[in-house]
N, C-alpha and C. Protein backbone atom coordinates (compact mmCIF):
# COMPACT_ATOMS: atom_id res chain seq x y z
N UNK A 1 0.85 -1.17 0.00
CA UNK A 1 0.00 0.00 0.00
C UNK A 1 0.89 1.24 0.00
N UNK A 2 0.34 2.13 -0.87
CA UNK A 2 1.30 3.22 -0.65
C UNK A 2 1.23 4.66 0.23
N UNK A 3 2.15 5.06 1.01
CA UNK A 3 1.92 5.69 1.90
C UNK A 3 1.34 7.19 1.06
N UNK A 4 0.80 7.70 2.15
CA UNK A 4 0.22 9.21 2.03
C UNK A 4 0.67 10.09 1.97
N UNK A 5 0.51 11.49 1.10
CA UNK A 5 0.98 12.69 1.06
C UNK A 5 0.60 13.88 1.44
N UNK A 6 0.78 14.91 1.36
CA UNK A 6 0.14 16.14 1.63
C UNK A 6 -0.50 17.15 0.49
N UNK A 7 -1.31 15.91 -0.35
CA UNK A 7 -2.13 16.88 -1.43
C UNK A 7 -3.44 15.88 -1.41
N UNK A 8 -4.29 16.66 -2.55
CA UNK A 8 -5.73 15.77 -2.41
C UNK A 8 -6.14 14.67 -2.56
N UNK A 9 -5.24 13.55 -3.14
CA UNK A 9 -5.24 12.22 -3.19
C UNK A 9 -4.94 11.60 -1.40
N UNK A 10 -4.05 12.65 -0.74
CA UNK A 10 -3.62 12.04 0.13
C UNK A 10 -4.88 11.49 1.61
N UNK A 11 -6.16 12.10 0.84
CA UNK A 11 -7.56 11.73 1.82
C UNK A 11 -8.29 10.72 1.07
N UNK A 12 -7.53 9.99 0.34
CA UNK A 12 -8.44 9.00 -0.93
C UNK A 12 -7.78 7.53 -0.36
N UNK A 13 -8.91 6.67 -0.08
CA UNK A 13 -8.43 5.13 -0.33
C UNK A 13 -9.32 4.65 -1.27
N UNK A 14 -7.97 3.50 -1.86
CA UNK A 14 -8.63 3.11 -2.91
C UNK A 14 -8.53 1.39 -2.93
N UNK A 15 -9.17 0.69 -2.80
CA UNK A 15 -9.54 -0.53 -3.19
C UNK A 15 -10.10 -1.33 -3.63
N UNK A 16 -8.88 -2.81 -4.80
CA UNK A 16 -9.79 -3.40 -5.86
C UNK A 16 -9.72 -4.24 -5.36
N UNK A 17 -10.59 -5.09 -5.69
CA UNK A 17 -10.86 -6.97 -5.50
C UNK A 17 -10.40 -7.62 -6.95
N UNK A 18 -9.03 -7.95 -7.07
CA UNK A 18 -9.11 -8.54 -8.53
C UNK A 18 -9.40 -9.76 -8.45
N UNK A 19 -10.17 -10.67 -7.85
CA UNK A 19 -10.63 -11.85 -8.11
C UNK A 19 -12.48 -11.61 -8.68
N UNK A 20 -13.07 -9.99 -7.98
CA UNK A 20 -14.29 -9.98 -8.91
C UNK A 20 -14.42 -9.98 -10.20
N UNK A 21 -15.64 -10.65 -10.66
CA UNK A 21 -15.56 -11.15 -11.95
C UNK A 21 -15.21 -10.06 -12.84
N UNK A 22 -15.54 -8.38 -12.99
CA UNK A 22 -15.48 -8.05 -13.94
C UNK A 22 -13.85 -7.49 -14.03
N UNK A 23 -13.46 -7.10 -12.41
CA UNK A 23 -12.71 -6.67 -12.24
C UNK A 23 -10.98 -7.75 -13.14
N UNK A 24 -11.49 -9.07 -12.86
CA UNK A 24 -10.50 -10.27 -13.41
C UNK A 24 -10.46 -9.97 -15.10
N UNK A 25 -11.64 -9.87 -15.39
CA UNK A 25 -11.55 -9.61 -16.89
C UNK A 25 -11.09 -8.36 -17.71
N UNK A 26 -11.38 -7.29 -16.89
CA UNK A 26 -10.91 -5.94 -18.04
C UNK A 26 -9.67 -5.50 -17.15
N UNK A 27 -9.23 -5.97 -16.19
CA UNK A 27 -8.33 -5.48 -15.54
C UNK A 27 -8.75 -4.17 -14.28
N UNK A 28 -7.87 -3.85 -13.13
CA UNK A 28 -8.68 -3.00 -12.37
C UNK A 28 -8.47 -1.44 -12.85
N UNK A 29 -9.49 -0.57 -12.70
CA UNK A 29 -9.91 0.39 -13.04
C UNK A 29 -8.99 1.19 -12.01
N UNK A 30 -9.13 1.52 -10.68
CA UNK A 30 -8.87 1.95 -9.75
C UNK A 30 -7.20 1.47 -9.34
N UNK A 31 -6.09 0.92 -10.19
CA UNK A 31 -4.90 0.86 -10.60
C UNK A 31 -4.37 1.46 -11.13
N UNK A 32 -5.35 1.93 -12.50
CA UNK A 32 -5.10 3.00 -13.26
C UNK A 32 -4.58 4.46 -12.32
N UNK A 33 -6.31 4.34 -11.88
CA UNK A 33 -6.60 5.58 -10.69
C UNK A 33 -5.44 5.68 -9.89
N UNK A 34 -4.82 5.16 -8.96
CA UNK A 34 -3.66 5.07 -8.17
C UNK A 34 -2.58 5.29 -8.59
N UNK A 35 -2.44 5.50 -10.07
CA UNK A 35 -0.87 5.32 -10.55
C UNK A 35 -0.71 7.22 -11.10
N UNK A 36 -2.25 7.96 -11.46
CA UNK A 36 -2.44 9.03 -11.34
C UNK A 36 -2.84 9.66 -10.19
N UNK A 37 -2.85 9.00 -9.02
CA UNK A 37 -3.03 9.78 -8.13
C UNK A 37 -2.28 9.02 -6.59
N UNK A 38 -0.81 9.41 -7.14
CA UNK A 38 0.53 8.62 -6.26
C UNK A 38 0.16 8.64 -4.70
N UNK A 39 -0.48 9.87 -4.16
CA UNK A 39 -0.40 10.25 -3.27
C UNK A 39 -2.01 9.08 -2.03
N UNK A 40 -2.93 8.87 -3.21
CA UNK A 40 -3.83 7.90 -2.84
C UNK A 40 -3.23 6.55 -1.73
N UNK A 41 -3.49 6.18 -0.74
CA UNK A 41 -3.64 4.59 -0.47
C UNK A 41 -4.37 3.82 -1.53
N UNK A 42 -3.09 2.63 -2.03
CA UNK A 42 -4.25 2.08 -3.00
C UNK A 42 -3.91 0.46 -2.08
N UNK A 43 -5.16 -0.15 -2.33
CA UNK A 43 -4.76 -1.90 -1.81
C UNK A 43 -5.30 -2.66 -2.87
N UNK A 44 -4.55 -3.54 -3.13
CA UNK A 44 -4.57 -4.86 -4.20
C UNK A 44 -5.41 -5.65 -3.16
N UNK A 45 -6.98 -6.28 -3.14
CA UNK A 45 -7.40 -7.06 -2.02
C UNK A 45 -7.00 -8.26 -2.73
N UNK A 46 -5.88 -8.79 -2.24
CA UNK A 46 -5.24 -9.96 -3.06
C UNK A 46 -6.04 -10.88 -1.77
N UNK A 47 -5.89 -10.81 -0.70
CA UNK A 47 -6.12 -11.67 0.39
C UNK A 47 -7.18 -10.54 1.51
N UNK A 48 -8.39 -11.32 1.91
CA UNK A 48 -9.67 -10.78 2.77
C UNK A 48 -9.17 -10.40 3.99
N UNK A 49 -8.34 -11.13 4.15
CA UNK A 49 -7.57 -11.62 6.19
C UNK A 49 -6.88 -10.59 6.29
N UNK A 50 -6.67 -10.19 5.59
CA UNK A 50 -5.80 -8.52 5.41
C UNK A 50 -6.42 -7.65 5.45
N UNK A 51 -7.72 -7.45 5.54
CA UNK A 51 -8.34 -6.45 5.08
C UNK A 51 -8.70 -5.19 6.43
N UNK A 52 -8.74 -5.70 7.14
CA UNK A 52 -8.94 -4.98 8.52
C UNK A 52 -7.99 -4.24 9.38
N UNK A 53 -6.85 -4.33 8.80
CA UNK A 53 -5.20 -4.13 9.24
C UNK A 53 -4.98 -3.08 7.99
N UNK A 54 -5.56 -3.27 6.71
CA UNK A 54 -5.06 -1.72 5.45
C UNK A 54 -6.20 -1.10 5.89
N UNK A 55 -7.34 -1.04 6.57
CA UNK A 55 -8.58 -0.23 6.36
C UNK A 55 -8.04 0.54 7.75
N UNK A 56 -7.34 -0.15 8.69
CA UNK A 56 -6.97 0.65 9.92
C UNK A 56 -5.67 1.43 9.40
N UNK A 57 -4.81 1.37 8.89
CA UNK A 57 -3.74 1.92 8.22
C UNK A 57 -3.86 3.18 7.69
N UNK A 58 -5.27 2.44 6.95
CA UNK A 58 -5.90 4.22 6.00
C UNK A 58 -6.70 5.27 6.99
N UNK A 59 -7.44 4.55 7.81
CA UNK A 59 -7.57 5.22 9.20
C UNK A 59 -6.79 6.20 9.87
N UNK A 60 -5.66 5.26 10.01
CA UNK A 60 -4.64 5.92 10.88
C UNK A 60 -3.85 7.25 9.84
N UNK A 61 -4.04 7.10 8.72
CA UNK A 61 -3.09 8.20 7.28
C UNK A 61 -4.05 9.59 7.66
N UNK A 62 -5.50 8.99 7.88
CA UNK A 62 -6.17 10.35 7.79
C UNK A 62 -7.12 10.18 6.72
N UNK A 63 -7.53 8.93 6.00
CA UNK A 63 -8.20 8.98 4.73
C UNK A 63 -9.57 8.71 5.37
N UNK A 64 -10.30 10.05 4.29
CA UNK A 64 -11.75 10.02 5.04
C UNK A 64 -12.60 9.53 3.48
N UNK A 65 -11.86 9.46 2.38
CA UNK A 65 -13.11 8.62 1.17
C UNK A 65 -12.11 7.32 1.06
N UNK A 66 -12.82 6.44 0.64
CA UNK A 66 -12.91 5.49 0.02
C UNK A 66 -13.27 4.64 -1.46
N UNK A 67 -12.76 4.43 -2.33
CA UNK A 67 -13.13 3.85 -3.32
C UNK A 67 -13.61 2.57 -3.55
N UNK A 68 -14.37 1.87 -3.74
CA UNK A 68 -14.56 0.19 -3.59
C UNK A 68 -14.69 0.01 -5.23
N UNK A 69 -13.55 -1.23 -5.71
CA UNK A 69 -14.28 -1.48 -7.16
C UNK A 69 -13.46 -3.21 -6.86
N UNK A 70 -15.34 -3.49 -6.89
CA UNK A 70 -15.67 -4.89 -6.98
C UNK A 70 -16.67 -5.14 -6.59
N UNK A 71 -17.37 -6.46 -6.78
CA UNK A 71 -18.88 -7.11 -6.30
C UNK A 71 -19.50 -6.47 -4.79
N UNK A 72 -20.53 -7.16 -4.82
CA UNK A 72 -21.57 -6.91 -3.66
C UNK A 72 -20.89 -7.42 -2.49
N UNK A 73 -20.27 -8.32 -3.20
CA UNK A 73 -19.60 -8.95 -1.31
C UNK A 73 -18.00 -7.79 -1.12
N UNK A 74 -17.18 -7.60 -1.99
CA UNK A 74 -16.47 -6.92 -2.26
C UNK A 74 -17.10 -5.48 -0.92
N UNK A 75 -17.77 -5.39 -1.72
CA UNK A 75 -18.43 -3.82 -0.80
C UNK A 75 -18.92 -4.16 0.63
N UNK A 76 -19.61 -5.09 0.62
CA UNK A 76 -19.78 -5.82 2.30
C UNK A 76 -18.77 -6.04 3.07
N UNK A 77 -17.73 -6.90 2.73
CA UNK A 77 -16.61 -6.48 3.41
C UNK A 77 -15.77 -5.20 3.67
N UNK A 78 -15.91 -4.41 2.72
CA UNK A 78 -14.86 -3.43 3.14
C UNK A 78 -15.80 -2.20 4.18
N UNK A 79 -17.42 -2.16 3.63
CA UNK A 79 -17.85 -1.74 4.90
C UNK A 79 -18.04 -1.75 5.96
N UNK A 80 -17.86 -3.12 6.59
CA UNK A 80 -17.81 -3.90 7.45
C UNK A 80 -17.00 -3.52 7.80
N UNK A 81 -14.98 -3.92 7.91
CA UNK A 81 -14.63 -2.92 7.84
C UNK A 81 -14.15 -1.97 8.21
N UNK A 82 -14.78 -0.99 7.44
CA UNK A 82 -14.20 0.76 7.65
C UNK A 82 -15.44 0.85 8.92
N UNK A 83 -16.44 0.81 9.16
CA UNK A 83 -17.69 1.02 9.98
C UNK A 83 -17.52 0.32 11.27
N UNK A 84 -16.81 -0.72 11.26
CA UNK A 84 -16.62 -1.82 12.80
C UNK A 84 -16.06 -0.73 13.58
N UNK A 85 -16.96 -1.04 14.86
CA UNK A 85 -16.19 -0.18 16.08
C UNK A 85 -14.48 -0.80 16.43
N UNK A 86 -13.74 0.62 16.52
CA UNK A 86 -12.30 0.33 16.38
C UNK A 86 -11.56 0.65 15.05
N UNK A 87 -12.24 1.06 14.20
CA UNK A 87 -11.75 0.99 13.09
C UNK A 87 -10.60 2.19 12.95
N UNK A 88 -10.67 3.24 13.29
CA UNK A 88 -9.83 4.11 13.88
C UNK A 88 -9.73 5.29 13.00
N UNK A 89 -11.45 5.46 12.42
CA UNK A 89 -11.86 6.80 11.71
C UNK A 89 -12.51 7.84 12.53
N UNK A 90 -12.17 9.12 12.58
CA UNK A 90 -12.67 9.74 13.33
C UNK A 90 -14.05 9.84 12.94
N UNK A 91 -14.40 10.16 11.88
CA UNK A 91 -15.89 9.79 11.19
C UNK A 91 -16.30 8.80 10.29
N UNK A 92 -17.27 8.42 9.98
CA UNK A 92 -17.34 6.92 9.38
C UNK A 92 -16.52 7.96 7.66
N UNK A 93 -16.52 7.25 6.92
CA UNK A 93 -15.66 7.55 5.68
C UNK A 93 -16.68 7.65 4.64
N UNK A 94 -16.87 8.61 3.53
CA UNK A 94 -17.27 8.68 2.75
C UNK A 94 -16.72 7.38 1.53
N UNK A 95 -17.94 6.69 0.76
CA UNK A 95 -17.80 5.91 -0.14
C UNK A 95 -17.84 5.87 -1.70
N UNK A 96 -17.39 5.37 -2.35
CA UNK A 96 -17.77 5.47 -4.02
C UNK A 96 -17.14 4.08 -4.38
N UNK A 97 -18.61 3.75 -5.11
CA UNK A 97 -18.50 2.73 -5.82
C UNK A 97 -18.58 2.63 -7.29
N UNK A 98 -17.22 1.52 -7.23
CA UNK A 98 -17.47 1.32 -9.10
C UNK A 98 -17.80 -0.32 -9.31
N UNK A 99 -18.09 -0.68 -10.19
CA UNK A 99 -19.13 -2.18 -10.32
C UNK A 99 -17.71 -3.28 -10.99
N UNK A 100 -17.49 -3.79 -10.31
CA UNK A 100 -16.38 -5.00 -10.46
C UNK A 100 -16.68 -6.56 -10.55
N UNK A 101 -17.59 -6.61 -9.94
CA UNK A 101 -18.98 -7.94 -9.73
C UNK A 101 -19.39 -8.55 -10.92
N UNK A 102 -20.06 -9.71 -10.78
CA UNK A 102 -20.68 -9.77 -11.96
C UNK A 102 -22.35 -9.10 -12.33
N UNK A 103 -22.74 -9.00 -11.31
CA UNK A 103 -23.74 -8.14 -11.67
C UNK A 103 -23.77 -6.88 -11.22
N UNK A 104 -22.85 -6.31 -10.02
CA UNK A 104 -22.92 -5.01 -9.15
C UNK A 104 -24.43 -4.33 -8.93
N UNK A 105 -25.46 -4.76 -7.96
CA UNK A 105 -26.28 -4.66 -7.36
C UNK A 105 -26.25 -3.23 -6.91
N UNK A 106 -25.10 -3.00 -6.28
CA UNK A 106 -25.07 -1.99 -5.29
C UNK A 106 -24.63 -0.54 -5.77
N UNK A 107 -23.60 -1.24 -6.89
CA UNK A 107 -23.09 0.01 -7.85
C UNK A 107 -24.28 0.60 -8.52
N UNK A 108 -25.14 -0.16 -9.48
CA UNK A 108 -26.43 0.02 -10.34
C UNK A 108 -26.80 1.25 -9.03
N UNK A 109 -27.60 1.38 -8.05
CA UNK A 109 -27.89 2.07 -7.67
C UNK A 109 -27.00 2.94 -7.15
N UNK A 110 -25.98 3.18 -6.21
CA UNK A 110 -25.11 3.93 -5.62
C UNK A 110 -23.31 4.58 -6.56
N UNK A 111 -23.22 3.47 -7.36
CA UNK A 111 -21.90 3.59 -7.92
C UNK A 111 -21.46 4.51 -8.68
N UNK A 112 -20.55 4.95 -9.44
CA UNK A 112 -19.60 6.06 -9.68
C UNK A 112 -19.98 5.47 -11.31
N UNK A 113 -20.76 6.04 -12.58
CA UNK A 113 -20.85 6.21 -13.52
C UNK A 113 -19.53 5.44 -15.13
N UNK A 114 -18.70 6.20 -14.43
CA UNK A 114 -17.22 6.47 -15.64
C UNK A 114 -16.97 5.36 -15.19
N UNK A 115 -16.10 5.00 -16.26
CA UNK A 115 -14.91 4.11 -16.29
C UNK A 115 -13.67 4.21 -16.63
N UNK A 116 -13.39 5.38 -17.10
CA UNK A 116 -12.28 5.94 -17.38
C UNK A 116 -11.28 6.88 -16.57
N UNK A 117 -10.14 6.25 -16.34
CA UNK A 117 -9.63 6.09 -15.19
C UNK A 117 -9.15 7.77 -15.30
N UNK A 118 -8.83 8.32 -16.35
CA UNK A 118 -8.68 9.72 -16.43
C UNK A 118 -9.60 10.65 -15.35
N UNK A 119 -10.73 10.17 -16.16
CA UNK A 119 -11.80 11.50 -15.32
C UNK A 119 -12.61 10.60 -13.76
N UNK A 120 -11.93 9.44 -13.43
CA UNK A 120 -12.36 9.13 -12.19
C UNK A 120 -11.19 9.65 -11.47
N UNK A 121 -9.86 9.67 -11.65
CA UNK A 121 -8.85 10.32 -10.73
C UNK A 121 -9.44 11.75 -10.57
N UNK A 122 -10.18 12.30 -11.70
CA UNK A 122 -9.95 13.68 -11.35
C UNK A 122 -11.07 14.08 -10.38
N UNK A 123 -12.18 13.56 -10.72
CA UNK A 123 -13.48 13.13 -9.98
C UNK A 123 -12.98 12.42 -8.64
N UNK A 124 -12.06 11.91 -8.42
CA UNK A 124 -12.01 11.58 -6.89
C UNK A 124 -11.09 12.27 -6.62
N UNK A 125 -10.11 13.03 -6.86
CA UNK A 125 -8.90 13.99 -6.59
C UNK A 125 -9.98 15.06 -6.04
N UNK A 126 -11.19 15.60 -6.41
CA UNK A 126 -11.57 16.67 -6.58
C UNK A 126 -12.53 16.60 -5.23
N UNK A 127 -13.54 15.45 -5.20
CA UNK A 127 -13.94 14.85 -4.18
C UNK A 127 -13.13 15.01 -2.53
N UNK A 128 -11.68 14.65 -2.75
CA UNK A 128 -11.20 14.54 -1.75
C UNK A 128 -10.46 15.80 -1.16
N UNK A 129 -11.05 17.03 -2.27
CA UNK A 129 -10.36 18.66 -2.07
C UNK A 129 -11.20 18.99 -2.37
N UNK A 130 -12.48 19.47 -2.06
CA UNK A 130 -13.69 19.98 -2.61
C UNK A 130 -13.22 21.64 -3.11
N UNK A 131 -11.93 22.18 -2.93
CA UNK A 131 -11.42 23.54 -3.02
C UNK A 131 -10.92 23.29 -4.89
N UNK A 132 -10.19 21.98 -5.21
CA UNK A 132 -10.04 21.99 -6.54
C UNK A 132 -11.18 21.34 -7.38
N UNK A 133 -12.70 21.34 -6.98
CA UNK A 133 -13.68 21.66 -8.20
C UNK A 133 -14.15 20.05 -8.47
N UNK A 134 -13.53 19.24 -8.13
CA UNK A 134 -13.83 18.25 -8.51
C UNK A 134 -15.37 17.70 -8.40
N UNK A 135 -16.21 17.97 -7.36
CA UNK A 135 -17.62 17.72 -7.06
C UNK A 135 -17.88 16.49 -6.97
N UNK A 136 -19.30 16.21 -7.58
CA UNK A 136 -19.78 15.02 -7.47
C UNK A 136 -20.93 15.14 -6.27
N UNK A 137 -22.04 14.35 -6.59
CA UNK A 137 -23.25 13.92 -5.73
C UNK A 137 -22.95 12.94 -4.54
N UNK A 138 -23.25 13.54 -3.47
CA UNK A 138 -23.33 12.31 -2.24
C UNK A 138 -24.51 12.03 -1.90
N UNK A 139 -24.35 10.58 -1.83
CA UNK A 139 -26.19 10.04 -1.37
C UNK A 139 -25.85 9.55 -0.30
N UNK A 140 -26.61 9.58 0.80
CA UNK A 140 -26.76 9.18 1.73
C UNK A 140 -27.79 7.77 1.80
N UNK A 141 -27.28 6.66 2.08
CA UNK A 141 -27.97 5.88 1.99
C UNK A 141 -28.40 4.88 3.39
N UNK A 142 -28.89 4.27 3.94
CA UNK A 142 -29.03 3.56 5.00
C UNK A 142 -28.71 2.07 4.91
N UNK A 143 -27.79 1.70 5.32
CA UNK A 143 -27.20 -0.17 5.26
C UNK A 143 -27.62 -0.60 6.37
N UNK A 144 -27.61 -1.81 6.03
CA UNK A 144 -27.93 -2.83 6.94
C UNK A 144 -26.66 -3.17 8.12
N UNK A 145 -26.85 -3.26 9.16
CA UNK A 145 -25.73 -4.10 10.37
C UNK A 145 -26.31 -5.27 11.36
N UNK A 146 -25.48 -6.27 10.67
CA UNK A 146 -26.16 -7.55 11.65
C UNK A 146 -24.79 -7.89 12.27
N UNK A 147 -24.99 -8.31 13.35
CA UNK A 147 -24.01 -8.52 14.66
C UNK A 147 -24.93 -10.10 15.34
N UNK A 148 -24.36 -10.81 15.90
CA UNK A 148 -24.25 -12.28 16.47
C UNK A 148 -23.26 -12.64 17.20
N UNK A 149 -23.52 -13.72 17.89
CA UNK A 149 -22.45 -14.51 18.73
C UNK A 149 -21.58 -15.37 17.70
N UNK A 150 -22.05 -15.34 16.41
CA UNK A 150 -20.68 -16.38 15.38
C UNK A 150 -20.23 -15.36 14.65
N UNK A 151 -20.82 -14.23 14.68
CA UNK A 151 -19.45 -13.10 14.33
C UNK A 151 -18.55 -12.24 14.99
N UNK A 152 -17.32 -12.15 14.38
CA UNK A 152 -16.30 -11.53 14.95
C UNK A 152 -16.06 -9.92 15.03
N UNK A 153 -16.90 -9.41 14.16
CA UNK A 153 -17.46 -8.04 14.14
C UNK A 153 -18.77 -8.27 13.39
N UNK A 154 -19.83 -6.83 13.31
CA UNK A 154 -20.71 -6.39 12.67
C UNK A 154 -20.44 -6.76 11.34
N UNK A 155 -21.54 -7.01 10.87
CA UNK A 155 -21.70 -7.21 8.89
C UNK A 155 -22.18 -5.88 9.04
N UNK A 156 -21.72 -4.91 7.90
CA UNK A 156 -22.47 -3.57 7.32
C UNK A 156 -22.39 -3.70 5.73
N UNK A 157 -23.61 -3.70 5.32
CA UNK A 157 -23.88 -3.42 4.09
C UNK A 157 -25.48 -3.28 3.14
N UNK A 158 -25.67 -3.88 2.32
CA UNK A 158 -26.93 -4.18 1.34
C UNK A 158 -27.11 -5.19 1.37
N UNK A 159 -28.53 -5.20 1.45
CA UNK A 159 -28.83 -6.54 0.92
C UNK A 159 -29.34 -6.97 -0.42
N UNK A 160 -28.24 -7.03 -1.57
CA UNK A 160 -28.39 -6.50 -2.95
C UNK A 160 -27.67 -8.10 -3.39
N UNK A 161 -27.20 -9.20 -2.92
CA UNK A 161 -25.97 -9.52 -3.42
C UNK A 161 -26.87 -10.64 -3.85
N UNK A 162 -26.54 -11.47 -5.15
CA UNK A 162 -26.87 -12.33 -5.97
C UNK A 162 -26.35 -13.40 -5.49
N UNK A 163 -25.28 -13.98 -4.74
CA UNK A 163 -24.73 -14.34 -3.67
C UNK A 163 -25.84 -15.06 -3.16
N UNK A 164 -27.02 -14.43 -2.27
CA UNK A 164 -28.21 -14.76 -2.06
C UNK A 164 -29.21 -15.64 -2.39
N UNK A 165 -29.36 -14.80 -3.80
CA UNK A 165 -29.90 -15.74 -4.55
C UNK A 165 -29.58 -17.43 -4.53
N UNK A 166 -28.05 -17.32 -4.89
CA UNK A 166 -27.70 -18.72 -5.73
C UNK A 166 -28.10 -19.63 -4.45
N UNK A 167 -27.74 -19.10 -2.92
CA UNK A 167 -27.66 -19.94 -2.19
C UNK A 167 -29.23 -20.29 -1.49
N UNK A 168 -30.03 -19.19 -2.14
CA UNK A 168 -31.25 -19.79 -1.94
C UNK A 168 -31.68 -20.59 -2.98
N UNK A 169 -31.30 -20.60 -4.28
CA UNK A 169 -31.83 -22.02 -5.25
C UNK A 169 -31.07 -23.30 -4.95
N UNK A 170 -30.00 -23.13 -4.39
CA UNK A 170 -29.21 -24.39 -4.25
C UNK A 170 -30.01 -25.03 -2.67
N UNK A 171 -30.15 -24.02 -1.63
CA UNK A 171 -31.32 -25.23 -0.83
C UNK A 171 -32.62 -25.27 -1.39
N UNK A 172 -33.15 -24.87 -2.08
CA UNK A 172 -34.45 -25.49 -2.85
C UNK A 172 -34.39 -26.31 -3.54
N UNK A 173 -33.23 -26.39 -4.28
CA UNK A 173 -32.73 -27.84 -5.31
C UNK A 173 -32.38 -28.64 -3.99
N UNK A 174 -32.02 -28.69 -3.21
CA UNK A 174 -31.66 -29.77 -1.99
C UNK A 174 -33.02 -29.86 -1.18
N UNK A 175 -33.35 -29.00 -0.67
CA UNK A 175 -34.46 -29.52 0.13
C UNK A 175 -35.71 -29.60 -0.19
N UNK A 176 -36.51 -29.05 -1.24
CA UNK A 176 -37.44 -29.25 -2.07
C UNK A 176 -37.80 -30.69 -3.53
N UNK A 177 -36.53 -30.18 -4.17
CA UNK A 177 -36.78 -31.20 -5.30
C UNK A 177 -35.76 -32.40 -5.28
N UNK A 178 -35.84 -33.25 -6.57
CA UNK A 178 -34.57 -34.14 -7.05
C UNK A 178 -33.51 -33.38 -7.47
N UNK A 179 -32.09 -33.79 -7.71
CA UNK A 179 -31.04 -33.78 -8.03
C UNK A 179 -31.54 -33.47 -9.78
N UNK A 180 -31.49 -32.27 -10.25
CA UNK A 180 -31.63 -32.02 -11.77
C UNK A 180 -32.92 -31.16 -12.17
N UNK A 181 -33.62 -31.58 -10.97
CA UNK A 181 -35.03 -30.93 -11.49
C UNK A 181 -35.00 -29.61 -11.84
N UNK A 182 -35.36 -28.90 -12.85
CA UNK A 182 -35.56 -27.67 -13.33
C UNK A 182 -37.01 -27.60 -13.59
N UNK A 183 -36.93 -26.09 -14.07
CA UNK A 183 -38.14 -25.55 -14.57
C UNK A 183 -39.44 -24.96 -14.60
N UNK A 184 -40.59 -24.32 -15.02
CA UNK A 184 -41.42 -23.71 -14.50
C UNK A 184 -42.17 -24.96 -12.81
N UNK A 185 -42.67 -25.86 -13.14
CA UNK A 185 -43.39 -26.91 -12.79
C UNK A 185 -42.42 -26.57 -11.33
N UNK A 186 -41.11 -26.90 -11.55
CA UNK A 186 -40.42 -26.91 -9.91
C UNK A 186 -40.45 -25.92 -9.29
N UNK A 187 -40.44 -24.77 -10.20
CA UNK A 187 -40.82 -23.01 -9.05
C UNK A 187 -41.67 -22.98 -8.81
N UNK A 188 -43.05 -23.74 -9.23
CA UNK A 188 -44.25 -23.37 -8.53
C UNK A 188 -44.69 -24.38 -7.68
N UNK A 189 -43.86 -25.85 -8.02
CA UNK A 189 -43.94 -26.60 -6.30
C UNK A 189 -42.90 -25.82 -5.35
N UNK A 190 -42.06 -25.61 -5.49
CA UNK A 190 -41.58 -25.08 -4.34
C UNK A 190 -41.96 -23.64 -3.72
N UNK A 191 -42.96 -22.67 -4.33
CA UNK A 191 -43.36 -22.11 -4.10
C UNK A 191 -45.16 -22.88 -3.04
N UNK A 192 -45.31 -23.71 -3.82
CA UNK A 192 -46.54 -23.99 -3.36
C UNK A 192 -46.39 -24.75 -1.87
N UNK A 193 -45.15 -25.58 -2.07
CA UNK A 193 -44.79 -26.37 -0.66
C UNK A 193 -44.39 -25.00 0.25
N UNK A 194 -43.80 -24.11 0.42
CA UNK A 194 -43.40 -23.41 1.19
C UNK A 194 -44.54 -22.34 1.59
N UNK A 195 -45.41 -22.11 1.06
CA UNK A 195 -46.88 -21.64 1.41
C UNK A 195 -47.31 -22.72 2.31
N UNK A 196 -47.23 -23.77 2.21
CA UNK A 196 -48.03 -24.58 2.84
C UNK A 196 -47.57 -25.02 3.93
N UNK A 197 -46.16 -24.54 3.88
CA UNK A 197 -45.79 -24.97 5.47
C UNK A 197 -44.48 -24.46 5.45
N UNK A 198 -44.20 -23.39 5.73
CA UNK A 198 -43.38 -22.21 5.82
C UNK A 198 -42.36 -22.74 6.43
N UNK A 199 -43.05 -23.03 7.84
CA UNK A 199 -42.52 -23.51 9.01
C UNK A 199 -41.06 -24.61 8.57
N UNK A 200 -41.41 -25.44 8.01
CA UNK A 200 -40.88 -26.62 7.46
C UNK A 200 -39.13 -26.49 7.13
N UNK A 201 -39.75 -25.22 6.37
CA UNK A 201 -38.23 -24.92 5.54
C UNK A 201 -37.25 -23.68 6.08
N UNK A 202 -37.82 -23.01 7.12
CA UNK A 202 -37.52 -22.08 7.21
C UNK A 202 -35.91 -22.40 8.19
C-alpha cells in the first residue's frame, strides 16, 4: 500500500478486488486511478484476512473517502470494515462505488458512472479537495448491520448480493426437489410447498 501525502489524493483510499468477476476480466480500473493519483492509499485485495489491518492503516493516514471497485460482497466487506467499532476513523468515511462484480447490485444504484480512469482520478482527486472543483453527488444511503455470537465483528452493508440468490436455489434444489429438477413446474412446487408450510423450511 502506498503511503500518504500532503495533497488531495492524500484523503483518498482506494480498493480493488481482482478476483471480482469483472474486475478479473478488463483489468482494475482503480490501478489505473492510483498510478495518477501517487499520493492515494491504493490496496490490491489480493487476500480478505488482510483487510482490517489496510482499512486501519488508512484510518490511521487520515483517509476520510474510500473507493470500492468490486462485487456486492467486495463492498460488504470493506464496509464492514471501515464502519466496525475500532476501526480508527474519526468519522465513518465517505464511499464510491465502481461495479467490479458480476452483476454489481449496489453500484447500479449507488456507484460512480465512468470508467475511465482519467476522469475518475480527477473526480475523486476533486472529491477529496472539494477547493479543486472536482464535485460530485453524495447520497446518503441507509445499510444494513447484523451482529451475532458467530461473528467476529458487525456485517455492514446491502442486501443486494446475488450471492443470495444462488444460495437460496441451491437449498431449494436440496431440500425441495430431485437432483436435476428444473423448470417452470419446480418453481411453482416449491413455491406452493413453502406456502403450505413455511414452518418446514424455514
Amino acid at each position: 500500500m502506498r503511503a500518504a501525502a500532503h495533497d488531495a489524493g492524500a484523503a483518498l483510499g482506494l480498493i480493488s478486488n481482482p478476483l471480482s468477476h469483472a474486475v478479473a476480466r478488463r483489468g482494475a480500473v482503480l490501478e489505473a486511478v492510483a498510478a495518477a493519483l501517487p499520493a492515494a492509499r491504493f490496496l490490491r485485495l489480493d487476500d480478505f484476512a488482510a483487510l482490517d489491518r489496510a482499512v486501519a492503516a488508512m484510518a490511521a493516514a487520515g483517509v476520510t473517502r474510500i473507493a470500492v471497485e468490486g462485487g456486492d460482497g467486495t463492498l460488504l466487506a470493506v464496509l464492514s470494515a471501515a464502519l466496525a467499532p475500532g476501526a480508527g476513523f474519526a468519522r465513518p468515511p465517505e464511499f464510491a462505488v465502481l461495479p467490479g462484480g458480476s452483476t454489481n447490485l449496489a453500484a447500479r444504484v449507488l456507484g460512480l458512472r465512468s470508467a475511465n480512469p482519467a476522469v475518475l482520478a480527477r473526480r475523486l482527486a476533486g472529491e477529496a479537495d472539494p477547493g479543486r472543483g472536482g464535485g460530485g453527488t453524495l447520497t446518503r444511503q441507509a445499510a444494513l448491520c447484523l451482529t451475532g455470537p458467530g461473528l467476529a465483528r458487525p456485517l455492514t452493508g446491502f442486501l443486494l448480493s446475488t450471492g443470495s440468490l444462488a444460495r437460496a436455489m441451491a437449498f431449494t434444489q436440496r431440500a425441495l426437489h430431485r437432483p436435476g429438477r428444473r423448470g417452470s413446474l419446480a418453481v411453482a412446487g416449491a413455491i406452493a410447498r413453502f406456502v403450505a408450510a413455511p414452518g418446514r423450511y424455514l
